[in-house]
Each structure stands twice: as structure tokens, then as C-alpha cells.
N, C-alpha and C. Protein backbone atom coordinates (compact mmCIF):
# COMPACT_ATOMS: atom_id res chain seq x y z
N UNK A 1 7.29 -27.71 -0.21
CA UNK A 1 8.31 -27.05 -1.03
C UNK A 1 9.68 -27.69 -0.77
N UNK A 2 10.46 -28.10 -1.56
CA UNK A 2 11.60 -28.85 -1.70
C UNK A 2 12.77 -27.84 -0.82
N UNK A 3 13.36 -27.92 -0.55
CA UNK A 3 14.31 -27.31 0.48
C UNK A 3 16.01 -27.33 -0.52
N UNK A 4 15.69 -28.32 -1.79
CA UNK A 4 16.65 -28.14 -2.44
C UNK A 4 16.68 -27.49 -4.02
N UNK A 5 17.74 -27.41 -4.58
CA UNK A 5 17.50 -26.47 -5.94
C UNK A 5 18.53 -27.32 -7.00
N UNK A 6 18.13 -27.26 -8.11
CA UNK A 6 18.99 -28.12 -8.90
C UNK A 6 20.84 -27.58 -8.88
N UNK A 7 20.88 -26.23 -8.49
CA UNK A 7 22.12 -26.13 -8.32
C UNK A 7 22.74 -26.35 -6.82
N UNK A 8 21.93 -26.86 -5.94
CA UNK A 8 21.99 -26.98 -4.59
C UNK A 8 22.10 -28.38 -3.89
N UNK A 9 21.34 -29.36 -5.05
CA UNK A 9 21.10 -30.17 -4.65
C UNK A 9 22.76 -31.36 -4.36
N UNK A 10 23.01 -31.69 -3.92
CA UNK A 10 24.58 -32.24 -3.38
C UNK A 10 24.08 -33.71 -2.79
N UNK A 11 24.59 -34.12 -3.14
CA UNK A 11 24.75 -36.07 -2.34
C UNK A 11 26.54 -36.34 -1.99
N UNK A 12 27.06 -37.27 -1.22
CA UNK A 12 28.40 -37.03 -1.17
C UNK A 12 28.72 -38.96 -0.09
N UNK A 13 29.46 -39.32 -0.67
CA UNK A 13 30.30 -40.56 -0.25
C UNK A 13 31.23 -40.51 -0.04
N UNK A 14 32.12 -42.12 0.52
CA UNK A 14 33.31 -41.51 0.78
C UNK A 14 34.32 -40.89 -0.27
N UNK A 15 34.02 -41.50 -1.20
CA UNK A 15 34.72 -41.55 -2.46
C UNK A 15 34.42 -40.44 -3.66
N UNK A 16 32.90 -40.34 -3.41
CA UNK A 16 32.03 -39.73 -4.60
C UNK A 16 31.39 -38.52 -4.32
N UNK A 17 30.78 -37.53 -4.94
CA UNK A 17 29.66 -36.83 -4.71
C UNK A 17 29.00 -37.06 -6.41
N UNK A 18 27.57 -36.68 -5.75
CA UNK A 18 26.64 -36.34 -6.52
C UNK A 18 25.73 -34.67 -6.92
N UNK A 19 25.81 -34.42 -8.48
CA UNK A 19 24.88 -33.58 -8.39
C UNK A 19 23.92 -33.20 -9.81
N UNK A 20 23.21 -32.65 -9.95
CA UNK A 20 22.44 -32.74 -11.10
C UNK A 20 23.40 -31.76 -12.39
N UNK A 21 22.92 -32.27 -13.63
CA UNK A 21 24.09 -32.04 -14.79
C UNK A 21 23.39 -30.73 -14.71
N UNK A 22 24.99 -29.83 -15.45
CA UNK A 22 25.01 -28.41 -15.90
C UNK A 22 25.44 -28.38 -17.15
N UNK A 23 25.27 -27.28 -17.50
CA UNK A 23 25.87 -27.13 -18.86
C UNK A 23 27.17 -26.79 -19.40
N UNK A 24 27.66 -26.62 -18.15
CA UNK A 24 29.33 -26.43 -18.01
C UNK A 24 29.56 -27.91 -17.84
N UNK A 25 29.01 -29.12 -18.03
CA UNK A 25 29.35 -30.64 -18.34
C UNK A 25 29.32 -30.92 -19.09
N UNK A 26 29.38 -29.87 -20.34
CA UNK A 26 29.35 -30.60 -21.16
C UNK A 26 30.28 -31.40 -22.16
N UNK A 27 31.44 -30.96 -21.84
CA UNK A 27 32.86 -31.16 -22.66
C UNK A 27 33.31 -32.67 -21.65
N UNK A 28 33.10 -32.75 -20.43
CA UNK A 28 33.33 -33.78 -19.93
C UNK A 28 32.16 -34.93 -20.66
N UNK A 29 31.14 -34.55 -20.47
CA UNK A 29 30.41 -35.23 -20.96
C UNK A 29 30.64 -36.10 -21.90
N UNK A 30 30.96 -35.43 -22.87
CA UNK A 30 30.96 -35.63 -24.07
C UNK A 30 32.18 -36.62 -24.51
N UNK A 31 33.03 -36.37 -23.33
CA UNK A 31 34.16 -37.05 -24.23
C UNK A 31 34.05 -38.37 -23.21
N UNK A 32 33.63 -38.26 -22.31
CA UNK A 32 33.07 -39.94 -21.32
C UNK A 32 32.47 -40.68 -22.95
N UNK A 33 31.38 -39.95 -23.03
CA UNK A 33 30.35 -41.42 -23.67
C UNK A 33 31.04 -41.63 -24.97
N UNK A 34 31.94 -40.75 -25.49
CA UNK A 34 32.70 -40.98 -26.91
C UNK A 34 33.70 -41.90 -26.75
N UNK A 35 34.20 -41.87 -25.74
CA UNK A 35 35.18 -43.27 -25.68
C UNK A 35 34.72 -44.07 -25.10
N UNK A 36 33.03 -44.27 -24.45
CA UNK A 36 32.42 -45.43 -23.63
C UNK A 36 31.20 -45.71 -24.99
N UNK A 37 31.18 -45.17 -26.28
CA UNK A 37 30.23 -44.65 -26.91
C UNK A 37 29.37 -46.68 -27.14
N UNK A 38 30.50 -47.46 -27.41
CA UNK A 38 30.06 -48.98 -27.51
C UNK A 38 29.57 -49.37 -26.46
N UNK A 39 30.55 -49.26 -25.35
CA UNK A 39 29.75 -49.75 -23.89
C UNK A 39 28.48 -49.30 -23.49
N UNK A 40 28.03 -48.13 -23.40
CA UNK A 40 26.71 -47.59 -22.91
C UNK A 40 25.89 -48.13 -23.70
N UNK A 41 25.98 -47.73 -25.10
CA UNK A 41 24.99 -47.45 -26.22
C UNK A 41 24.36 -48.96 -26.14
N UNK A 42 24.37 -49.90 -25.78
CA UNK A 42 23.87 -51.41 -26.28
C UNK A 42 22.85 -51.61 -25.11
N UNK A 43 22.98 -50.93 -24.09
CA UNK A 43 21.85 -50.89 -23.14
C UNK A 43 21.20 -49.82 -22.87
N UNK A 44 21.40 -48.94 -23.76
CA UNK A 44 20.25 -47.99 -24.11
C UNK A 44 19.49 -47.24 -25.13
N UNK A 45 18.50 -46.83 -24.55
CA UNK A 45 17.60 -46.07 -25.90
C UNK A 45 18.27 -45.57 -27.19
N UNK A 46 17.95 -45.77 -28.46
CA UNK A 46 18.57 -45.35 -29.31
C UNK A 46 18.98 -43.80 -29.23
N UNK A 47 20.04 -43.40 -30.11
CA UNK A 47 20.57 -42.13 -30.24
C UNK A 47 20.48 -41.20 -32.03
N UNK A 48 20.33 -40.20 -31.40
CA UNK A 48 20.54 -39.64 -33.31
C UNK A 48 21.74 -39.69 -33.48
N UNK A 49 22.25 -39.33 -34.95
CA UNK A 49 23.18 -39.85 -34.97
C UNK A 49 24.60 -38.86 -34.81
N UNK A 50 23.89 -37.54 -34.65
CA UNK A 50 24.59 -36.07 -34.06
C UNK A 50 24.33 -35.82 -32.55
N UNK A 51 24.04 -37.30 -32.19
CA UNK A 51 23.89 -37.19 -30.48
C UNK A 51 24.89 -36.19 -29.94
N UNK A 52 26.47 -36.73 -29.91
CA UNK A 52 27.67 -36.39 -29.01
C UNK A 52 28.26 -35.26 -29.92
N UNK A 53 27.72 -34.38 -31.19
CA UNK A 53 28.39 -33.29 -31.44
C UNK A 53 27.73 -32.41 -31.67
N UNK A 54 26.23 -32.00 -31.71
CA UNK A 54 25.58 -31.42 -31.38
C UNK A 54 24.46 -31.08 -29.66
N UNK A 55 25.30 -29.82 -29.59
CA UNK A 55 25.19 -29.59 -28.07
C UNK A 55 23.78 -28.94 -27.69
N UNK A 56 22.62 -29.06 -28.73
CA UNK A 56 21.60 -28.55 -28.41
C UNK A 56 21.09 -30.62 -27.72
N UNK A 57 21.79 -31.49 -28.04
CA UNK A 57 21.13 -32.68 -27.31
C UNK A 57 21.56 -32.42 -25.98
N UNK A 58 22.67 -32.15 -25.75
CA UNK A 58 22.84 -31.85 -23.88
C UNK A 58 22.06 -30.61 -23.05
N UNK A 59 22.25 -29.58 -23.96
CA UNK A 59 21.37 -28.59 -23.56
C UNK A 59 20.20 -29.47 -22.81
N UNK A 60 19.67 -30.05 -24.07
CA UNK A 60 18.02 -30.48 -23.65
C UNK A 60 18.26 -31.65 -22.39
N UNK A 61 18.75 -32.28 -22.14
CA UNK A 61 18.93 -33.11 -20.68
C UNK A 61 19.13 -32.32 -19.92
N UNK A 62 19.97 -31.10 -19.96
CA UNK A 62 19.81 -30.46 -18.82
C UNK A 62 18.95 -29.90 -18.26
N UNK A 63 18.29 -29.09 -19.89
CA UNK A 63 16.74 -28.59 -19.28
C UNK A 63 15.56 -29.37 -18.88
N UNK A 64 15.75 -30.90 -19.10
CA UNK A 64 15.00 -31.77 -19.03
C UNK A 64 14.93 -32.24 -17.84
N UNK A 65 15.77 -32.49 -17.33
CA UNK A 65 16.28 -32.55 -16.04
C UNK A 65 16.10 -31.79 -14.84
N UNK A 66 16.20 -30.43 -15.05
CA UNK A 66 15.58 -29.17 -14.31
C UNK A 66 13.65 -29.05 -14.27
N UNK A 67 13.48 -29.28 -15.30
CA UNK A 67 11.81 -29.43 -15.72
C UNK A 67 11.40 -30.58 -14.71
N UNK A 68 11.91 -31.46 -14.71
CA UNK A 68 11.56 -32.90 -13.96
C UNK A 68 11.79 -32.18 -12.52
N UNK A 69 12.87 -31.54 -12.31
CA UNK A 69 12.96 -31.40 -10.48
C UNK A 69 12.05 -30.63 -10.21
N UNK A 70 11.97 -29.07 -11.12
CA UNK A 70 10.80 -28.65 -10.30
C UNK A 70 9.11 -29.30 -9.98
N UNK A 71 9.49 -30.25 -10.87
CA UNK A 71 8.15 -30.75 -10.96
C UNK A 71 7.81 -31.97 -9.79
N UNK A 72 8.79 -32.19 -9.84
CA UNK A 72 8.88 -33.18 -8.75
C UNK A 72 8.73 -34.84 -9.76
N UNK A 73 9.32 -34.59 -10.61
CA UNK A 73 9.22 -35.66 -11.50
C UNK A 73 9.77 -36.59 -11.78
N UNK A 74 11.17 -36.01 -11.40
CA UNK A 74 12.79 -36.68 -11.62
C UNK A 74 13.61 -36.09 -11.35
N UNK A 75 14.47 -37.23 -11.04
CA UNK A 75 16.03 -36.63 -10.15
C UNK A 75 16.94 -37.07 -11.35
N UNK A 76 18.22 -36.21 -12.17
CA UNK A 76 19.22 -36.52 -12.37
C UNK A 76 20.48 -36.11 -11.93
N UNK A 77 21.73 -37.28 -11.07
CA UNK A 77 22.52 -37.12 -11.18
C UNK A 77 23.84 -37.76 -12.06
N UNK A 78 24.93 -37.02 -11.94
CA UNK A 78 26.26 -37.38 -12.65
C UNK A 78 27.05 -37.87 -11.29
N UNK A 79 27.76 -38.50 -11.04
CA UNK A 79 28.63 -39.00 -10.30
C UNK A 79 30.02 -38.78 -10.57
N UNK A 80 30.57 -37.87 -9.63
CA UNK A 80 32.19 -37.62 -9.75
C UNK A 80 33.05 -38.29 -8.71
N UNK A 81 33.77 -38.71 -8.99
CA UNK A 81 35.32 -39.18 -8.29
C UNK A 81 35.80 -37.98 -7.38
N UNK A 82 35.48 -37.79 -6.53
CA UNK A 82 36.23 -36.80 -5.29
C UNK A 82 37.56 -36.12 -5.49
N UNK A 83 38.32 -37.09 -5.46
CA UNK A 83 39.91 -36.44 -5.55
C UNK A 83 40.24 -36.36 -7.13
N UNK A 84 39.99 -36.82 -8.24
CA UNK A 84 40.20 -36.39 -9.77
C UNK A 84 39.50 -35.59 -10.04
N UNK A 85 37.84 -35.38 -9.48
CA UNK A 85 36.89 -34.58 -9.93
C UNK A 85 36.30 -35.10 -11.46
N UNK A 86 36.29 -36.05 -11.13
CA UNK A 86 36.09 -36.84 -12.72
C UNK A 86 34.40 -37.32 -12.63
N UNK A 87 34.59 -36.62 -13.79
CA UNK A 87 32.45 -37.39 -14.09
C UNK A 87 32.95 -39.08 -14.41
N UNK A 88 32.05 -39.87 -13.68
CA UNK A 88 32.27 -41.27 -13.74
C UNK A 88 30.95 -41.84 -14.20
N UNK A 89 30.14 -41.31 -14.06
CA UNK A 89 28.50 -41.84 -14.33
C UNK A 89 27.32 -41.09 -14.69
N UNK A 90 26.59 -41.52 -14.15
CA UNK A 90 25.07 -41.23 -13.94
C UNK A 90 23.80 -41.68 -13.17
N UNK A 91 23.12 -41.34 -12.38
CA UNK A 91 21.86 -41.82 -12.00
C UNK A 91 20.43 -40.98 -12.38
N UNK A 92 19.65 -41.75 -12.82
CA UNK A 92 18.23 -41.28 -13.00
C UNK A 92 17.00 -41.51 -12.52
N UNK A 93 16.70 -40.84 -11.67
CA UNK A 93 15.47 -41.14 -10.88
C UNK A 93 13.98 -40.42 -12.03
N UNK A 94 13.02 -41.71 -11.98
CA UNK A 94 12.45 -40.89 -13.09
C UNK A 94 11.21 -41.66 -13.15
N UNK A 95 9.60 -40.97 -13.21
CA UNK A 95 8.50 -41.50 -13.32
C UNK A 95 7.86 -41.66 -11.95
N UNK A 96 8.32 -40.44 -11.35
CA UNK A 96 7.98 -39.73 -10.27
C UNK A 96 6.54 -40.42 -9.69
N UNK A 97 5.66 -40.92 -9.37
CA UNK A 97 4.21 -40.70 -9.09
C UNK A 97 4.25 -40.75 -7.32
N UNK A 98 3.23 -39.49 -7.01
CA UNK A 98 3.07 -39.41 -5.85
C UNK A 98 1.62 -39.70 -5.31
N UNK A 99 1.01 -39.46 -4.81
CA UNK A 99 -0.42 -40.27 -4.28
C UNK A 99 -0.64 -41.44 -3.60
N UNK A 100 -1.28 -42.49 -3.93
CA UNK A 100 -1.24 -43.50 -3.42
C UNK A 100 0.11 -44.61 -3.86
N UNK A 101 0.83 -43.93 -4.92
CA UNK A 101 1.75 -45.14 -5.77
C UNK A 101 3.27 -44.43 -5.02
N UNK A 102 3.43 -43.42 -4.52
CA UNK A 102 4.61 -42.88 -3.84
C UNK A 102 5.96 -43.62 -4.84
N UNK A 103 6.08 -43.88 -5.95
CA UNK A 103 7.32 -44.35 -6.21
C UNK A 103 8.02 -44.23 -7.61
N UNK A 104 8.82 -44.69 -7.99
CA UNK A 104 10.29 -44.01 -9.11
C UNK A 104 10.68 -45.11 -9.51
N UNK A 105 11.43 -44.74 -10.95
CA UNK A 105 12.06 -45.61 -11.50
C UNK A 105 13.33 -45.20 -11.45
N UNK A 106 14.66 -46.47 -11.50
CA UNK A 106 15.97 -45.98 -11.34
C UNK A 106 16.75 -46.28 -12.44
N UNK A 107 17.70 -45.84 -13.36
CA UNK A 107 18.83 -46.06 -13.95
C UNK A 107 19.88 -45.33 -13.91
N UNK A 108 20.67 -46.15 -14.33
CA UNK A 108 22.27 -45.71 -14.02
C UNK A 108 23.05 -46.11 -15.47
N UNK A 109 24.09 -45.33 -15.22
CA UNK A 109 25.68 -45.41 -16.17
C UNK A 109 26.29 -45.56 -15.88
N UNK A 110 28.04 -46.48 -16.15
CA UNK A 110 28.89 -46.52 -15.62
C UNK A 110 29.95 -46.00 -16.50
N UNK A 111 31.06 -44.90 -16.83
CA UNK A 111 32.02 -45.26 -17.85
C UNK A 111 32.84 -46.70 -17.50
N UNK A 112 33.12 -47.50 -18.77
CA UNK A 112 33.78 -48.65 -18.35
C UNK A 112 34.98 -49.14 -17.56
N UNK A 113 35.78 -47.80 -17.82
CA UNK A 113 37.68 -48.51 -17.08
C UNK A 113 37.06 -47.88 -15.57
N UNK A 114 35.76 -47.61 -15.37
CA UNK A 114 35.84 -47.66 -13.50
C UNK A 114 34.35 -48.51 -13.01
N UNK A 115 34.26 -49.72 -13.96
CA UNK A 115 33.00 -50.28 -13.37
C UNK A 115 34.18 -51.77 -13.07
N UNK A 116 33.01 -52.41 -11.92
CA UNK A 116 33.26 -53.09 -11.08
C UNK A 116 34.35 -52.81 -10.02
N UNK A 117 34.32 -51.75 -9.30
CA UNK A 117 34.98 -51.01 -8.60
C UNK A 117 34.03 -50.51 -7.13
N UNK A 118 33.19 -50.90 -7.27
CA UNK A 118 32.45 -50.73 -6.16
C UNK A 118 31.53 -49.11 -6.17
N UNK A 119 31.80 -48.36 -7.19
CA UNK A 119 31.40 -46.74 -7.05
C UNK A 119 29.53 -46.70 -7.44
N UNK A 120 29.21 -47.84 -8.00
CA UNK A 120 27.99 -47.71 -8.65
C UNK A 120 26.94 -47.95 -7.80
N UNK A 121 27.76 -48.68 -6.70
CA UNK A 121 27.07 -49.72 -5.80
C UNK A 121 27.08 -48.58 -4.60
N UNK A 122 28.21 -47.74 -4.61
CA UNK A 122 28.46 -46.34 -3.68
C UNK A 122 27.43 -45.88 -3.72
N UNK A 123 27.78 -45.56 -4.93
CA UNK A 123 26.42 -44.36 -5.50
C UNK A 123 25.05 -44.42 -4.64
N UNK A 124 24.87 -45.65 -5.41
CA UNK A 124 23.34 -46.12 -5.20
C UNK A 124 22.80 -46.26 -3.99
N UNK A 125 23.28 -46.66 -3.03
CA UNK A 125 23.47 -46.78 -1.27
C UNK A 125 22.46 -45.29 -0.89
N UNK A 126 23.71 -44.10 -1.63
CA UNK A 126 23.55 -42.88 -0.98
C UNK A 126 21.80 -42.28 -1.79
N UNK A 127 21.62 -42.98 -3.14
CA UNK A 127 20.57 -42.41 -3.70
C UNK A 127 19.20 -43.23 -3.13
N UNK A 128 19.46 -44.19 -2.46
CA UNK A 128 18.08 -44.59 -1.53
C UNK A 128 17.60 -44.25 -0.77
N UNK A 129 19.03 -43.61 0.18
CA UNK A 129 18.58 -42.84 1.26
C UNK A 129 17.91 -41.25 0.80
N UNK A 130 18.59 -40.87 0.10
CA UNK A 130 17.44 -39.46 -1.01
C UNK A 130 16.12 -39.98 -0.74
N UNK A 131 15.96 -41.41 -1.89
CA UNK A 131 14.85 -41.77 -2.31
C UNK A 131 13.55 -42.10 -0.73
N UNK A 132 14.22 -42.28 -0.14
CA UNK A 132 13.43 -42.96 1.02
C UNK A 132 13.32 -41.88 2.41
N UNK A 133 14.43 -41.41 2.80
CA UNK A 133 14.40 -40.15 3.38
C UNK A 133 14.16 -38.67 3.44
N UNK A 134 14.37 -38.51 1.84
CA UNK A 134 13.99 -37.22 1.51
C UNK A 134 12.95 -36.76 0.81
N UNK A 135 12.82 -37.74 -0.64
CA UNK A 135 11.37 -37.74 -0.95
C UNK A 135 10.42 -38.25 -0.36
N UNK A 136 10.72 -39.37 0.79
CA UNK A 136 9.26 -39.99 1.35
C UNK A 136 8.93 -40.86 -0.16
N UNK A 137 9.62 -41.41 -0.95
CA UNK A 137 8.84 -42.65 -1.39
C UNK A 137 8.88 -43.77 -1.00
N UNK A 138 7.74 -44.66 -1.32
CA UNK A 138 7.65 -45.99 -0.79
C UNK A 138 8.02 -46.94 -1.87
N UNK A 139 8.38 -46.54 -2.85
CA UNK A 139 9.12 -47.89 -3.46
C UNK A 139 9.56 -47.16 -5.16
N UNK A 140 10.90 -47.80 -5.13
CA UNK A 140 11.87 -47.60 -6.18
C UNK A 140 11.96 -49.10 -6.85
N UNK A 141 12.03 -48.84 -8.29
CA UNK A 141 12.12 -49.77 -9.19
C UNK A 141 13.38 -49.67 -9.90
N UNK A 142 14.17 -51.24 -10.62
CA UNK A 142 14.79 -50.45 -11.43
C UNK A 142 15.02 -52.05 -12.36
N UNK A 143 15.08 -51.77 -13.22
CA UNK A 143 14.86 -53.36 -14.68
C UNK A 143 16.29 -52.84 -15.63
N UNK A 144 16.88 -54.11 -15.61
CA UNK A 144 17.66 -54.56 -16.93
C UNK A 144 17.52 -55.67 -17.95
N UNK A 145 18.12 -55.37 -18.82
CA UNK A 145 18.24 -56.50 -20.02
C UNK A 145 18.71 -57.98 -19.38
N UNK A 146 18.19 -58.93 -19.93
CA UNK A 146 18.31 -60.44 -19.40
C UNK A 146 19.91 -60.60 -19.49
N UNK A 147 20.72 -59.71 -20.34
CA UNK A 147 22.20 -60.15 -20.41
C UNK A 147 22.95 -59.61 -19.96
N UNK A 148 22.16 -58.36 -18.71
CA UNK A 148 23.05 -57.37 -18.31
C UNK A 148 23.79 -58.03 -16.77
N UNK A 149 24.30 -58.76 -17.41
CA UNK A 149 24.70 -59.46 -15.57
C UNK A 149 25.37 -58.51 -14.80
N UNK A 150 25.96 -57.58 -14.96
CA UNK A 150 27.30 -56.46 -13.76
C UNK A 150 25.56 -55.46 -13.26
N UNK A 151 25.06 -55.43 -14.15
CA UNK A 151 23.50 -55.14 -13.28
C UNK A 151 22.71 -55.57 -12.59
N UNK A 152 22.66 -56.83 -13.31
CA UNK A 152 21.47 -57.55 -11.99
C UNK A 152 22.39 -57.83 -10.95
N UNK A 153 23.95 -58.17 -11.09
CA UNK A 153 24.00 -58.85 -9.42
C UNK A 153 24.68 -57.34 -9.01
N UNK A 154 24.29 -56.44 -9.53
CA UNK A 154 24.80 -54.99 -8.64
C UNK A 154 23.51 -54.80 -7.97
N UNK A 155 22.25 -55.01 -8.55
CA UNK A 155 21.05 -54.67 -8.02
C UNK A 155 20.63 -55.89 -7.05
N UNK A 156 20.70 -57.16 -7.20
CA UNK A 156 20.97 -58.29 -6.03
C UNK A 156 21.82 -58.28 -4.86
N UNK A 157 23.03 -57.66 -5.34
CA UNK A 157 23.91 -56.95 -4.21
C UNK A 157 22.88 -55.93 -2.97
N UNK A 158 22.82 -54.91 -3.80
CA UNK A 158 22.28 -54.28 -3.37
C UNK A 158 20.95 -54.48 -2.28
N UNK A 159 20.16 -55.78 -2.92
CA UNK A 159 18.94 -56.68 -1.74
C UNK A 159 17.70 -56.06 -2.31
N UNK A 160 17.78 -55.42 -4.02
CA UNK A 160 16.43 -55.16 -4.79
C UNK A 160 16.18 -56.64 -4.97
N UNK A 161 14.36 -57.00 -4.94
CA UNK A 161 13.97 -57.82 -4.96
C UNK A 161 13.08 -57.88 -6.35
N UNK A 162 14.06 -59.21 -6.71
CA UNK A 162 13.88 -59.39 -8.46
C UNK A 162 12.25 -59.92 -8.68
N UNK A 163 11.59 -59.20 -9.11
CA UNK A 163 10.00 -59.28 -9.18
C UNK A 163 9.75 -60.12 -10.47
N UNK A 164 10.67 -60.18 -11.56
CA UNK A 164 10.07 -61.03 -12.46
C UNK A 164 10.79 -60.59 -13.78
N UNK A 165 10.40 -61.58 -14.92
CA UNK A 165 10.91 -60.78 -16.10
C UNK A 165 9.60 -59.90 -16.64
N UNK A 166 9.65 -58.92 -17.59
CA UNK A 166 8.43 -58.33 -18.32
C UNK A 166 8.96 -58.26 -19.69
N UNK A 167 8.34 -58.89 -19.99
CA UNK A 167 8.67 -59.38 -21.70
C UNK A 167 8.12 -57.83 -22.64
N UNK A 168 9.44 -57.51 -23.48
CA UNK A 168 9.48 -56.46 -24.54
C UNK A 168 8.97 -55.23 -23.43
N UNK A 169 9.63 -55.23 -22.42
CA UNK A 169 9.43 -53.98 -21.76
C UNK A 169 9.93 -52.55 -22.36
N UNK A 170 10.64 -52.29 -22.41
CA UNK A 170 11.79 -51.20 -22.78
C UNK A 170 12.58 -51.54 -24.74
N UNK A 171 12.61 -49.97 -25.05
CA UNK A 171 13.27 -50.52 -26.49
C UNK A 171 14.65 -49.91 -26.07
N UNK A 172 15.58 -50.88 -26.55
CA UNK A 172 16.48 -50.50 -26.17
C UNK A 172 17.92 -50.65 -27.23
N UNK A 173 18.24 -49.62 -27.74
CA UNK A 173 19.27 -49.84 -28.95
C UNK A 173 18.04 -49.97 -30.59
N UNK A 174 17.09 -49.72 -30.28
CA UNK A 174 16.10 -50.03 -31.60
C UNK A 174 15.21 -51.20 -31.63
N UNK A 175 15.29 -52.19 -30.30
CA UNK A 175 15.13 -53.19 -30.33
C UNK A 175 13.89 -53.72 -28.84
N UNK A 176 12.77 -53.86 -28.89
CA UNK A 176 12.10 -54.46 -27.49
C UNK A 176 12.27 -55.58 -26.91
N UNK A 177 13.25 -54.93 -25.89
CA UNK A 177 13.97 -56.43 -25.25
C UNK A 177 13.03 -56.62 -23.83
N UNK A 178 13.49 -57.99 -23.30
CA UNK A 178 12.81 -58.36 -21.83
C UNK A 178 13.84 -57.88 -21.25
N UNK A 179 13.16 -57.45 -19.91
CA UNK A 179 13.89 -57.07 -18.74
C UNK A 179 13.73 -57.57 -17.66
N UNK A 180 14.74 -57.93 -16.39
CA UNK A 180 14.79 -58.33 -15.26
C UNK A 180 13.59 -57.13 -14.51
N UNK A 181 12.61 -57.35 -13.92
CA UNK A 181 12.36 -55.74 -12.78
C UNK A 181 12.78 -55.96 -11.76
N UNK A 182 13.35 -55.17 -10.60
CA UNK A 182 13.68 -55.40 -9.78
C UNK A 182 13.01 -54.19 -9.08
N UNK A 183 12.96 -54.11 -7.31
CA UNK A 183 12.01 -53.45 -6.80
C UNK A 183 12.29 -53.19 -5.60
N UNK A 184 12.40 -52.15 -4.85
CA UNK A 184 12.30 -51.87 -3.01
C UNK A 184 11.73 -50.91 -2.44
N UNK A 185 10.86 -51.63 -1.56
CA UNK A 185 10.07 -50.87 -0.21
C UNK A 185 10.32 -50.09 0.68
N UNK A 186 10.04 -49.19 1.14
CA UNK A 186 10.50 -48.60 2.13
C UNK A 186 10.78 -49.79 3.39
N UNK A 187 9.85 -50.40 3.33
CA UNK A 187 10.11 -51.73 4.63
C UNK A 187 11.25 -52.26 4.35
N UNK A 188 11.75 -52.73 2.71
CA UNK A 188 12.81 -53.28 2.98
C UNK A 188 14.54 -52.50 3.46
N UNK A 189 14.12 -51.45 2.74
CA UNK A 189 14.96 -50.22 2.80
C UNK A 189 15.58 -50.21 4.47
N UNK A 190 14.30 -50.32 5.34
CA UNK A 190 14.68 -49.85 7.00
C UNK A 190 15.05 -51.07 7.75
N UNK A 191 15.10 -52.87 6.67
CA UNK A 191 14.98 -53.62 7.63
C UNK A 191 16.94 -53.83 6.76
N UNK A 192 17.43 -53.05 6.10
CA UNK A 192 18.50 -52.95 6.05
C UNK A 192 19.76 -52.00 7.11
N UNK A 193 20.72 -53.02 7.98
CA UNK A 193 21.29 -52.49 8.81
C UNK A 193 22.27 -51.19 8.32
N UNK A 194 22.59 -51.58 7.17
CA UNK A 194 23.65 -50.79 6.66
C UNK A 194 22.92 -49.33 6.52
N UNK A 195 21.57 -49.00 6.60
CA UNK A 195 21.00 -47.87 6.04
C UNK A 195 20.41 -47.05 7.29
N UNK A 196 20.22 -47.90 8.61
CA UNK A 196 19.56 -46.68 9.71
C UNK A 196 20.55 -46.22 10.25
């Protein structure tokens, strides 16, 4: 039994905390991806086209989101700025399998006027140790588009080990593009100093 609750669940950096979206996010929400609405949208899944003004679409991430934790299915967090209290992102842990495959898939968001700033790379630090300490999985995945460079060398930064391309993996914007996969072990996870 999980020891945490979607309103409980807390991650925290020097800079940042983490926690899973509410529905009282939603006005922040909303007005992040409306002025990031070009930046995000080109590296991800298509949208309807009453995405950002109809609030039964946030509703449903949230409940979607809650459905996934109890299930043990998926983790979503939003990422805030500490001292503004500002939603800055997102992370998604997602495609849960436990058994012999112990492992997850990862994506993330950045709004744009705070990427390449080091917060994504924050983030992510603190969501391995979740991933590896708290759930007990043995390996996290996470794939971008061949042109997403502030991704792959955030995820090279990071010391995910680029496994290959997979051609027309993911549709993304309407479109089945190739993706970088990238990949880490619990082995590699512990033979990192920065993490014991």
C-alpha cells in the first residue's frame, strides 16, 4: 500500500517542488500553455481544438491522473518555482508495468521563458530518486523527436543511455515521427555519485 496520496504526494528541490495537478490549476494552467501554446504543441500529441477553453479537458487529466496513481499506473507532476509559486512545467511518469518488467515511461514540459535554466534537469534528478527509491523500479525510459535537441542533451546530461532511434514511434502533432529512446537502470541510477 502506497504510503502516499495524490494530495500528499510532495517532491521538493532547492529551487522547486513537485506535486500532482488539482483542479484548483486550472487557471494557471491554462494560461502557461496559451502563451507556450506554439512551443509545447509541436512536440506533442495532437489537441482538440477547445483543448485550453473547455475545462471538462483538465478536469479529465486530473481525474486521469488520480486513476493512474491509485492504480499504480502513473505519476503526474506540475513543477512550481518555490519563491513565485509559479507552475513552470510538468512531469509524467506513465506505463507503469510491474512484474518482471518493473519499469515507466517519462515525459516532461517546459514553459519556454524558463527553459534552459537548469529547473528541468532539477526536476528530473529529484523524479529518479521517486522512480528508483520509492517505487522500486528497475528501469525508466524516456524518447524524443530527432529535432528535439534541448531534450536529448537534457537527457544525455542527465547519463540516460541513448538506446537507439525507433522509427514512427509516437504521433506527434498528427504526424508519426522517429524518436531518440533513451533509457536507465537501476544499476546505472546507483553507479551515479550525485544520487547516493
Amino acid at each position: 500500500m502506497s504510503l502516499f496520496s495524490p494530495d500528499t504526494l510532495f517532491l521538493e528541490t532547492k529551487r522547486l517542488y513537485l506535486r500532482c495537478p488539482q483542479l484548483t490549476d486550472w487557471g494557471n494552467w491554462r494560461e502557461v500553455y496559451t502563451k507556450n501554446w506554439d512551443w509545447l504543441t509541436v512536440w506533442e500529441q495532437e489537441r482538440p481544438e477547445d483543448y485550453l477553453i473547455n475545462f471538462s479537458h483538465f478536469s479529465e487529466l486530473v481525474e486521469n491522473a488520480e486513476l493512474d496513481f491509485f492504480d499504480d499506473s502513473g505519476y503526474k507532476f506540475f513543477i512550481f518555482e518555490k519563491q513565485q509559486n509559479l507552475l513552470l512545467g510538468g512531469i509524467s511518469l506513465s506505463n507503469i508495468v510491474r512484474g518482471c518488467f518493473q519499469s515507466c515511461h517519462c515525459g516532461y514540459w517546459m514553459r519556454q521563458e524558463f527553459a534552459r535554466q537548469g529547473f528541468m534537469s532539477e526536476a528530473l534528478k529529484e523524479i529518479l530518486i521517486f522512480v528508483f527509491r520509492h517505487l522500486k523500479l528497475h528501469r525508466i525510459q524516456a524518447s524524443c523527436v530527432l529535432e528535439n535537441f534541448r531534450s536529448k542533451g537534457l537527457l544525455e546530461k542527465l547519463e540516460f543511455r541513448n538506446e537507439g532511434i525507433a522509427q514512427k514511434y509516437l504521433k506527434i502533432n498528427g504526424e508519426w515521427r522517429d524518436h531518440f529512446r533513451f533509457a536507465m537502470t537501476l544499476e546505472d541510477f546507483l553507479n551515479k555519485k550525485d544520487f547516493v
